[in-house]
C-alpha atoms as a PDB file:
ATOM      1  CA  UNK A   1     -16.360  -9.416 -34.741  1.00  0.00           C
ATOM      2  CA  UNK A   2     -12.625  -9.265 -34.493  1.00  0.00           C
ATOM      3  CA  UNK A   3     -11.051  -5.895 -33.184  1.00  0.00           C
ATOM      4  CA  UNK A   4      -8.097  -4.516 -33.044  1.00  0.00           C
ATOM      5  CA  UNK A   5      -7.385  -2.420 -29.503  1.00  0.00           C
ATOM      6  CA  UNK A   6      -4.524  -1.978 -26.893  1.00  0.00           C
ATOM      7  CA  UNK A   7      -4.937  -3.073 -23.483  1.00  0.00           C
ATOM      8  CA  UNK A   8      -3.624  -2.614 -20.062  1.00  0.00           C
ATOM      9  CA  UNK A   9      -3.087  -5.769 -17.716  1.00  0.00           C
ATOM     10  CA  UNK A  10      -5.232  -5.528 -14.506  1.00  0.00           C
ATOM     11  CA  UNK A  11      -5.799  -8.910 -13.176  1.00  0.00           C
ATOM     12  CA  UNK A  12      -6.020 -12.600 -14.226  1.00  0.00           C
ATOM     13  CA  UNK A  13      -6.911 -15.568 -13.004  1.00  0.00           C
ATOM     14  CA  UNK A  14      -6.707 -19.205 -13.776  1.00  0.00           C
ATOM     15  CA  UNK A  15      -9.500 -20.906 -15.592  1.00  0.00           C
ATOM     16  CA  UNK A  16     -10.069 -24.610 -15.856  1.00  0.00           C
ATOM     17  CA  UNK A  17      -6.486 -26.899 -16.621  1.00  0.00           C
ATOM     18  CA  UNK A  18      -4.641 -24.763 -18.661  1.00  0.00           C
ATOM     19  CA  UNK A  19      -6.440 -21.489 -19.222  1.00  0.00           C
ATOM     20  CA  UNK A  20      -6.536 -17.618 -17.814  1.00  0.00           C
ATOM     21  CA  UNK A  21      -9.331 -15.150 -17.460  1.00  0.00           C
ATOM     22  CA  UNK A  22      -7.462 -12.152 -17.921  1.00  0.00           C
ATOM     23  CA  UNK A  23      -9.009  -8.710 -17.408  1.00  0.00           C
ATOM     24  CA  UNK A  24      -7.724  -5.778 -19.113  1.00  0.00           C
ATOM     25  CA  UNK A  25      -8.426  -1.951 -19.435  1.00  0.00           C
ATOM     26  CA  UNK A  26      -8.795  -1.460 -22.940  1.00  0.00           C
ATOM     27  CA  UNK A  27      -8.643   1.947 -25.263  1.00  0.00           C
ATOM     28  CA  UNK A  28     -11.930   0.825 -27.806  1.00  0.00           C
ATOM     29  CA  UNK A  29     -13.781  -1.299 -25.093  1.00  0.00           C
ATOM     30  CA  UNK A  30     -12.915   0.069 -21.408  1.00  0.00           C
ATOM     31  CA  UNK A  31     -12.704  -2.456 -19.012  1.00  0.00           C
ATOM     32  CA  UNK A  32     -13.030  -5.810 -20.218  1.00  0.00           C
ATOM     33  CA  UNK A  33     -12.226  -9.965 -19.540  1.00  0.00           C
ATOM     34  CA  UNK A  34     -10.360 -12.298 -22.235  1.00  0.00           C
ATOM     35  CA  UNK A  35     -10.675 -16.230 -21.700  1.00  0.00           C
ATOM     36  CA  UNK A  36      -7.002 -17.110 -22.738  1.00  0.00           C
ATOM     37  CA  UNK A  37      -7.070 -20.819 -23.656  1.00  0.00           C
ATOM     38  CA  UNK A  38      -4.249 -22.949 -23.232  1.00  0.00           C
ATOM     39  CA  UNK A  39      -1.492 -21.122 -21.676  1.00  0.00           C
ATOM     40  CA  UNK A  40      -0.615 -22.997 -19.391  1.00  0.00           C
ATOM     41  CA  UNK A  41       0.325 -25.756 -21.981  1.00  0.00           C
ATOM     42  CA  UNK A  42       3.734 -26.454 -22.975  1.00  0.00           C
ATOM     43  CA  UNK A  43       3.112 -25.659 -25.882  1.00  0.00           C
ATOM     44  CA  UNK A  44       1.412 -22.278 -25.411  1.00  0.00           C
ATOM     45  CA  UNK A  45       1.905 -19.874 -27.735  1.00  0.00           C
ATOM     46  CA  UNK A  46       2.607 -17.211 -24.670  1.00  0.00           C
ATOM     47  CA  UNK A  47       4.621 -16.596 -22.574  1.00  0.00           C
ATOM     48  CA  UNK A  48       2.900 -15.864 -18.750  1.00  0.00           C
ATOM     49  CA  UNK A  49       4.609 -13.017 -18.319  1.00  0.00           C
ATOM     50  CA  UNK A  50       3.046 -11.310 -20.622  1.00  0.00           C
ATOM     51  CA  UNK A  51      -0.010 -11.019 -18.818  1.00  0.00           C
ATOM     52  CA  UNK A  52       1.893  -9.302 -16.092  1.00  0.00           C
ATOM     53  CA  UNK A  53      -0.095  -6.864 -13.897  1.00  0.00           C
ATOM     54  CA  UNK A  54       0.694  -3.373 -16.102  1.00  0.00           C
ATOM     55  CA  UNK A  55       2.034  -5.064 -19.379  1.00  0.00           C
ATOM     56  CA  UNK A  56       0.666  -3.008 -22.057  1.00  0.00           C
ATOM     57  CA  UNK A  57      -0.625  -5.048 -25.092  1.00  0.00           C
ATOM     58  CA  UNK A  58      -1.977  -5.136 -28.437  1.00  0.00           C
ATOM     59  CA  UNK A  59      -4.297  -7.175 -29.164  1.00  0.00           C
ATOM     60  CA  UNK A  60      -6.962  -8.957 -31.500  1.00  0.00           C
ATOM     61  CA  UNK A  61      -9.838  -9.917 -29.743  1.00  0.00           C
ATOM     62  CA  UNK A  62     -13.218 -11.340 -30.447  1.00  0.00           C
ATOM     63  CA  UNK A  63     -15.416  -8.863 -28.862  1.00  0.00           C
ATOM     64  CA  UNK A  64     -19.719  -9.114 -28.598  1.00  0.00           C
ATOM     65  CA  UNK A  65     -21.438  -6.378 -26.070  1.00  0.00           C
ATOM     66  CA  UNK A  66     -23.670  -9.396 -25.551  1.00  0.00           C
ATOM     67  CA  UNK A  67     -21.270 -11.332 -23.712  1.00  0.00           C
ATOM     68  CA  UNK A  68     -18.877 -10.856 -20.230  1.00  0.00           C
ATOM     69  CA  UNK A  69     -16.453 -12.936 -20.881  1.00  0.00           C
ATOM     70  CA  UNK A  70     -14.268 -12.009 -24.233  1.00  0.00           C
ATOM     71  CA  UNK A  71     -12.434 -14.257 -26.412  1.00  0.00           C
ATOM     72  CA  UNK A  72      -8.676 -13.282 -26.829  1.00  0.00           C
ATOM     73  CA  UNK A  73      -7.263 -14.273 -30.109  1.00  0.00           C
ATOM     74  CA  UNK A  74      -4.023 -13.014 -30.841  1.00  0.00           C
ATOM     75  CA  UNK A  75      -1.452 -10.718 -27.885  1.00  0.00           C
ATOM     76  CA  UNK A  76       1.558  -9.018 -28.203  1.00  0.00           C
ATOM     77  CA  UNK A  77       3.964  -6.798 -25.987  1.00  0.00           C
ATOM     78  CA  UNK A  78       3.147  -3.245 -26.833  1.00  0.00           C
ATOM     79  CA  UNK A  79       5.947  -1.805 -24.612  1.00  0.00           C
ATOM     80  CA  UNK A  80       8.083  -3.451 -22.819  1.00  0.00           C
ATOM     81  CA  UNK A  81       8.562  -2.522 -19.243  1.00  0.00           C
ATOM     82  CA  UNK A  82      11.975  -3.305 -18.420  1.00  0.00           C
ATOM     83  CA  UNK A  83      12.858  -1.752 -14.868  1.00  0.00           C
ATOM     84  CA  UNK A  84       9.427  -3.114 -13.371  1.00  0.00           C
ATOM     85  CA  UNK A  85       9.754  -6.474 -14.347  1.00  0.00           C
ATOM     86  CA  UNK A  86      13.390  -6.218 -12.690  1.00  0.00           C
ATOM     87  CA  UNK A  87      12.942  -4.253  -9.577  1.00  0.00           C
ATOM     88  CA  UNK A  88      11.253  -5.668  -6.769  1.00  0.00           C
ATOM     89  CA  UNK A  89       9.356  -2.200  -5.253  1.00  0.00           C
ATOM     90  CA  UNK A  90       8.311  -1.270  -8.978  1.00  0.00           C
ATOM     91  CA  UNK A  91       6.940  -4.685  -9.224  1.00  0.00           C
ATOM     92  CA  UNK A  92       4.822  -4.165  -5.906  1.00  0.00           C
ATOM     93  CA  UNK A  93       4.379  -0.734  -7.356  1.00  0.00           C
ATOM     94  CA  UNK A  94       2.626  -2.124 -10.071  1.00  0.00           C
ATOM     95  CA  UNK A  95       0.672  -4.993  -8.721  1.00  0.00           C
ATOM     96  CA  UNK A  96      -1.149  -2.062  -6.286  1.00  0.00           C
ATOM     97  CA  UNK A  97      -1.907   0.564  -8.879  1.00  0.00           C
ATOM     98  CA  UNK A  98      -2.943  -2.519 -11.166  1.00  0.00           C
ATOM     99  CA  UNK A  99      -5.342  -3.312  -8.059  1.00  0.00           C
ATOM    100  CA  UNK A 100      -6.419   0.086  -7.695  1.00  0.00           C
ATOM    101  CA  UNK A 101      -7.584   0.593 -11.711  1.00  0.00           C
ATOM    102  CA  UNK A 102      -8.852  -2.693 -11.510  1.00  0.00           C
ATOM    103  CA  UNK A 103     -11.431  -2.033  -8.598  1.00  0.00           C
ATOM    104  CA  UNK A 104     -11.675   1.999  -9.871  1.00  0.00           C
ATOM    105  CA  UNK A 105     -12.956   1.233 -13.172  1.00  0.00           C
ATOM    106  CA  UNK A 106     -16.130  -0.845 -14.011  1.00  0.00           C
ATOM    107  CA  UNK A 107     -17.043   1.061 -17.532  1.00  0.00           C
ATOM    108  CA  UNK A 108     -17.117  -0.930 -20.764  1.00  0.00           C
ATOM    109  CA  UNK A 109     -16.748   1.521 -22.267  1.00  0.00           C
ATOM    110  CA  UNK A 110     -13.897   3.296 -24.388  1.00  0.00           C
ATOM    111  CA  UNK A 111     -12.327   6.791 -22.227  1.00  0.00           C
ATOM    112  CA  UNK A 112      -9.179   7.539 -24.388  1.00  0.00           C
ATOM    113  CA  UNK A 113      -8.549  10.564 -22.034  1.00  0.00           C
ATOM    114  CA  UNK A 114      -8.065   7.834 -19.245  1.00  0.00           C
ATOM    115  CA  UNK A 115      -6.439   5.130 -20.969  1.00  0.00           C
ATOM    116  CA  UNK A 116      -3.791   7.702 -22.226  1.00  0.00           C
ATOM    117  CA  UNK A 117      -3.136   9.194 -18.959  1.00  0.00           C
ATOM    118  CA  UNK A 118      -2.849   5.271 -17.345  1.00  0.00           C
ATOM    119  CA  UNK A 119      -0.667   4.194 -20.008  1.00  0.00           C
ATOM    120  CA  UNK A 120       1.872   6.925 -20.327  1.00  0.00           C
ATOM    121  CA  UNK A 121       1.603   6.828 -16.242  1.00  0.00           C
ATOM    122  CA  UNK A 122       2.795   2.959 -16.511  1.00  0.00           C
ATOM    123  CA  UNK A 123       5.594   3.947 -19.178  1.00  0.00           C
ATOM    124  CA  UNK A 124       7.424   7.296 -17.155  1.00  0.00           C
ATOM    125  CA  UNK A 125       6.935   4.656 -13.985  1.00  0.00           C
ATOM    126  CA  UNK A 126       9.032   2.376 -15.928  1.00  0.00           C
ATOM    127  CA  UNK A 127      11.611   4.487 -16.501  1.00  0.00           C
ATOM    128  CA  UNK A 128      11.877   6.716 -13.668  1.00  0.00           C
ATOM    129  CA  UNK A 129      15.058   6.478 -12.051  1.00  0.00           C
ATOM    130  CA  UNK A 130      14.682   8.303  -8.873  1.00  0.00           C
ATOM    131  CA  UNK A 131      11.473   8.691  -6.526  1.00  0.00           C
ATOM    132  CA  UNK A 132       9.787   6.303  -7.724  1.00  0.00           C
ATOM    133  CA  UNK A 133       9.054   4.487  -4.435  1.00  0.00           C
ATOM    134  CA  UNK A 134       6.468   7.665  -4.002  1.00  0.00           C
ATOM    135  CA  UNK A 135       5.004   7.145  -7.615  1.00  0.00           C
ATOM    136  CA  UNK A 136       2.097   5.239  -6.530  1.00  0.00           C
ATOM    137  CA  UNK A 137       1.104   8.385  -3.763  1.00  0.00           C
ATOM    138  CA  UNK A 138       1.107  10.923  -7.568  1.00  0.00           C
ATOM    139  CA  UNK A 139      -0.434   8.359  -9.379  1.00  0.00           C
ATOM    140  CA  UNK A 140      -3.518   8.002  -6.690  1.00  0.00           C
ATOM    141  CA  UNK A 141      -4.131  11.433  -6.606  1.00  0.00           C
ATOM    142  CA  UNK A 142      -3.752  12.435 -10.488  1.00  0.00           C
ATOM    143  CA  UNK A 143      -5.748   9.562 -11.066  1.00  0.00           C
ATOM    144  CA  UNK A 144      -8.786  10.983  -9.246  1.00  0.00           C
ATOM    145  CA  UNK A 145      -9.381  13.772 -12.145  1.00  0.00           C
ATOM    146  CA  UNK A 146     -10.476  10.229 -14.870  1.00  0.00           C
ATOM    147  CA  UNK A 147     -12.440   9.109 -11.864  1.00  0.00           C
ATOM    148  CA  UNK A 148     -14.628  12.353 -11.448  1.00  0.00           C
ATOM    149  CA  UNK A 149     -13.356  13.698  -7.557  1.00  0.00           C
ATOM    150  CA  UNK A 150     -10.303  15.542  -7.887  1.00  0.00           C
ATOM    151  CA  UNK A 151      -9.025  17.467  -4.818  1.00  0.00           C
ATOM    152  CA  UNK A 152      -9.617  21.012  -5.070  1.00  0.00           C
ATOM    153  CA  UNK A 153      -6.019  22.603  -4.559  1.00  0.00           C
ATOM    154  CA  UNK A 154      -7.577  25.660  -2.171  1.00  0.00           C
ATOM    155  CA  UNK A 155      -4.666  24.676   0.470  1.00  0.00           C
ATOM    156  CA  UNK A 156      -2.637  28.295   1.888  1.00  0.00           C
ATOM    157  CA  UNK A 157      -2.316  29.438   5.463  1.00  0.00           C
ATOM    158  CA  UNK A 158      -5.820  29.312   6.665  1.00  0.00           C
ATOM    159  CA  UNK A 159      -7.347  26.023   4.868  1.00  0.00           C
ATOM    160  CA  UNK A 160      -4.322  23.450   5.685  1.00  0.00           C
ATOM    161  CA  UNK A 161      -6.334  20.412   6.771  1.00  0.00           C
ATOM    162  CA  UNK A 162      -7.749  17.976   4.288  1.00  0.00           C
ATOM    163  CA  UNK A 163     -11.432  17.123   3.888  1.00  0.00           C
ATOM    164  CA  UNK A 164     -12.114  13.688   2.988  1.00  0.00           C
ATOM    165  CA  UNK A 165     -15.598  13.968   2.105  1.00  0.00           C
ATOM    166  CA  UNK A 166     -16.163  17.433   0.464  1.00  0.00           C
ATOM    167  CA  UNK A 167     -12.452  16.996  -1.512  1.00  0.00           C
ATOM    168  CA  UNK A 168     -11.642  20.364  -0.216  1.00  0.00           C
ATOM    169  CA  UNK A 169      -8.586  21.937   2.424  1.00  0.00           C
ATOM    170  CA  UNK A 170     -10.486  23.674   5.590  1.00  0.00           C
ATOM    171  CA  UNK A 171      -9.005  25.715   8.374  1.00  0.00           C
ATOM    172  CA  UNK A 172      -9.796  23.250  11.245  1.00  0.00           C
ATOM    173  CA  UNK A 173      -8.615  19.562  11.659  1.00  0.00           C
ATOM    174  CA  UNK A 174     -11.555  17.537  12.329  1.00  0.00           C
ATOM    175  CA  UNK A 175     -11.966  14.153  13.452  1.00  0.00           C
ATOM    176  CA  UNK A 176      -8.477  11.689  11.609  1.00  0.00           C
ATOM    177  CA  UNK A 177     -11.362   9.313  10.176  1.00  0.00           C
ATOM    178  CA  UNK A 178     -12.466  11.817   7.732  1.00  0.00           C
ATOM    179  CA  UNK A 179      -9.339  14.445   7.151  1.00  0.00           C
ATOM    180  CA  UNK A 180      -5.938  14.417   6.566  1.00  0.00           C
ATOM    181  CA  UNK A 181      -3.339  15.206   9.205  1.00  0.00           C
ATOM    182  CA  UNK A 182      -1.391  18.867   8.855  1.00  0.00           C
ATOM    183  CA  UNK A 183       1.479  17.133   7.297  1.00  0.00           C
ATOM    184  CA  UNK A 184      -0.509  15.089   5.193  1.00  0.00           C
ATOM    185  CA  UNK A 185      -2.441  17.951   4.098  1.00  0.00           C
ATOM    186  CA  UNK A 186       0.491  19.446   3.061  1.00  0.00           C
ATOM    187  CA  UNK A 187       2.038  16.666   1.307  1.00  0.00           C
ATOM    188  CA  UNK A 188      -1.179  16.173  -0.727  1.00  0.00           C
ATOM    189  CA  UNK A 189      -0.908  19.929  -1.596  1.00  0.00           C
ATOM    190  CA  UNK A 190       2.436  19.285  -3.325  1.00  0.00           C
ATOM    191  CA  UNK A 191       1.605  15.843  -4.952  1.00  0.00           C
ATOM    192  CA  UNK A 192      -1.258  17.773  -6.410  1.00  0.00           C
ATOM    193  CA  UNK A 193       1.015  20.130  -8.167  1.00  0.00           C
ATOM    194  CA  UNK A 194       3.724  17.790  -8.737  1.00  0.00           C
ATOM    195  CA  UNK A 195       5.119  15.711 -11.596  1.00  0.00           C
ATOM    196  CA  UNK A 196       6.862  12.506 -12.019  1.00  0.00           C
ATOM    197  CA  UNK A 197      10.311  13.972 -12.172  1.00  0.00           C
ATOM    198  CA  UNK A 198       9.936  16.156  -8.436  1.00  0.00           C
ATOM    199  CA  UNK A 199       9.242  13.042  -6.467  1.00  0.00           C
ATOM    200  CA  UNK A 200      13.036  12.514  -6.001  1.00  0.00           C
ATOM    201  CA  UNK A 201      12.777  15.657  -3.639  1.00  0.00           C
ATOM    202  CA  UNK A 202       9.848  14.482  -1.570  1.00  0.00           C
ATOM    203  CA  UNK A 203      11.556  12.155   0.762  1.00  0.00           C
ATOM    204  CA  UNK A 204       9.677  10.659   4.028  1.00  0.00           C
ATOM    205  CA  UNK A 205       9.784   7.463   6.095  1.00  0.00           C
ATOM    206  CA  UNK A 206       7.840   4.189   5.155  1.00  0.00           C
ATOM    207  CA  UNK A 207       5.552   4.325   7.801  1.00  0.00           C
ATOM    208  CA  UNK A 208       4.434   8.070   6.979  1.00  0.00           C
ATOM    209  CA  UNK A 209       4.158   7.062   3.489  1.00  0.00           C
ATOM    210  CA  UNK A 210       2.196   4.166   4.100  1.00  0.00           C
ATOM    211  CA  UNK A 211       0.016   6.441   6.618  1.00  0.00           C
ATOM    212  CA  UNK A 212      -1.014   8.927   3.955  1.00  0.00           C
ATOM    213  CA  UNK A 213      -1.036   6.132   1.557  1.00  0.00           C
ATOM    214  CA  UNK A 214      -4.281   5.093   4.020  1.00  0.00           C
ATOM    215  CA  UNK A 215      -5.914   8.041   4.200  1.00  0.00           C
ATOM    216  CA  UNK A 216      -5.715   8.321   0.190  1.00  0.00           C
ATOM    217  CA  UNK A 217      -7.567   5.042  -0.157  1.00  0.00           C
ATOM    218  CA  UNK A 218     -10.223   6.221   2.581  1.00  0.00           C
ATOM    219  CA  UNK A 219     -10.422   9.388   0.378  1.00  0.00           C
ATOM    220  CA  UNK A 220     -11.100   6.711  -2.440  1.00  0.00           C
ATOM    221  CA  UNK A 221     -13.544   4.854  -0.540  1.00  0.00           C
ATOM    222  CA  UNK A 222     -15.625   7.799  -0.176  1.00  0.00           C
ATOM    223  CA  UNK A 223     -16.209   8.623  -3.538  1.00  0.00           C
ATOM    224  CA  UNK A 224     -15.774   5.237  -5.433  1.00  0.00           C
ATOM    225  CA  UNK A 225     -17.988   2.018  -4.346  1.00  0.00           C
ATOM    226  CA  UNK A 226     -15.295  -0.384  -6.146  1.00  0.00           C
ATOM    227  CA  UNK A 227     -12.563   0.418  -3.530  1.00  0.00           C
ATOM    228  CA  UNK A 228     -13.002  -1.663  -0.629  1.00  0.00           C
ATOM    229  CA  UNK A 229     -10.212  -4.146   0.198  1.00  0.00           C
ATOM    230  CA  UNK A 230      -6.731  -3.525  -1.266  1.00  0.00           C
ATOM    231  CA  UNK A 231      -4.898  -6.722  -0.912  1.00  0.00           C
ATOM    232  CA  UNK A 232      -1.911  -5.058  -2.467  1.00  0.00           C
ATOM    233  CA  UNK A 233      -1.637  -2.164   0.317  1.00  0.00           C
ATOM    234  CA  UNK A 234       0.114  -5.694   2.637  1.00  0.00           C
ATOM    235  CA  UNK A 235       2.805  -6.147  -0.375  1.00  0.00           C
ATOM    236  CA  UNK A 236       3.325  -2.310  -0.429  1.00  0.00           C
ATOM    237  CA  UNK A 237       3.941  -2.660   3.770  1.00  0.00           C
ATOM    238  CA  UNK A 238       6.185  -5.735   3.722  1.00  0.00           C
ATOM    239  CA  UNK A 239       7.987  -4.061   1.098  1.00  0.00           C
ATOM    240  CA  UNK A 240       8.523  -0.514   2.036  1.00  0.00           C
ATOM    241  CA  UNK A 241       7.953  -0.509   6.168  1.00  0.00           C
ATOM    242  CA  UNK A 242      11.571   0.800   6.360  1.00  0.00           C
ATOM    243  CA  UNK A 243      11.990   2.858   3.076  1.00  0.00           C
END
């Protein structure tokens, strides 16, 4: 049957001579992969960058629930993304949180709620002018409501350490493997409450945002099976070590 649906760009890879296996978060079909044939022909009828990590698209697919692999038939840019495509640390940005979704989600399985909330996330990233090098920190942890372990926002003057595995601030700071610094705490406290346009305020060094950058992928670990490896977190460290 051939569908009509929008899709999110997670990963690809190349297939045979001239093809991709593209996989893509859908709004109908969740999380799903598209055998692209012949795009990496002259004569291909797209152009690569369209299956950019983040590129939203619509699309016409052939789509069975029998089968794993989907057959793409027709793709177009949805929305262009302008200032990622241009900018070096949105474009490492982008291939981490595409990472990230990639490994978070394994439903096929339609979640409008989620696919919403990832899409306009990708679109204010785009076009955020300032703070954006701390996007992917309020994306992580806003993201954790779709994936069913949001932290609970109990944080005041006597609960100011994180728990990793009960999601919850405490009053004492237990072993660094399983909670969050005080200052971590604390920043997690205000990402929690935060939106796109207050990260221009939040200002820290590279290494401390890399640090709780850790600790919120531990925190992912915990709770989510498909987080294991980030490949992307060594981009994000060449990149922004002295931001």
């Amino acid at each position: 049957m051939i569908c009509k649906t929008k899709g999110i760009v997670l990963h690809h890879i190349k297939y045979g001579d001239s093809s991709l296996i593209v996989h893509v978060y859908t709004r109908e079909f969740g999380r799903q992969a598209y055998m692209v044939k012949g795009i990496r022909k002259k004569k291909s009828g797209y152009r690569f960058s369209l299956f950019q990590p983040l590129s939203i698209l619509s699309m016409e697919v052939y789509n069975r629930e029998s089968r794993d692999l989907q057959i793409l038939k027709e793709a177009s840019m949805d929305v262009p993304l302008i200032d990622i495509g241009n900018n070096v640390k949105k474009s490492a940005i982008s291939i981490f949180l595409a990472e990230v979704i990639h490994k978070s989600i394994q439903e096929h399985e339609s979640n409008p709620l989620m696919f919403e909330f990832i899409e306009k996330s990708i679109i204010c990233f785009d076009k955020l002018p300032e703070g954006y090098v701390n996007f992917h920190l309020l994306f992580l942890v806003s993201f954790t409501k779709y994936l069913g372990f949001p932290p609970r926002d109990n944080y005041d003057a006597n609960h100011e350490f994180f728990d990793l595995r009960e999601g919850i601030f405490i009053p004492e700071k237990m072993d660094e493997s399983i909670s969050f610094s005080k200052p971590e705490s604390h920043l997690l406290h205000q990402l929690i409450r935060a939106k796109a346009s207050d990260l221009k305020s939040i200002h820290f060094t590279g290494n401390k945002r890399h640090d709780f950058l850790e600790k919120m992928l531990k925190y992912y670990q915990l709770h989510n099976e498909g987080i294991k490896n980030i490949q992307a977190l060594q981009v994000l460290r060449d990149v922004f070590y002295d931001g």
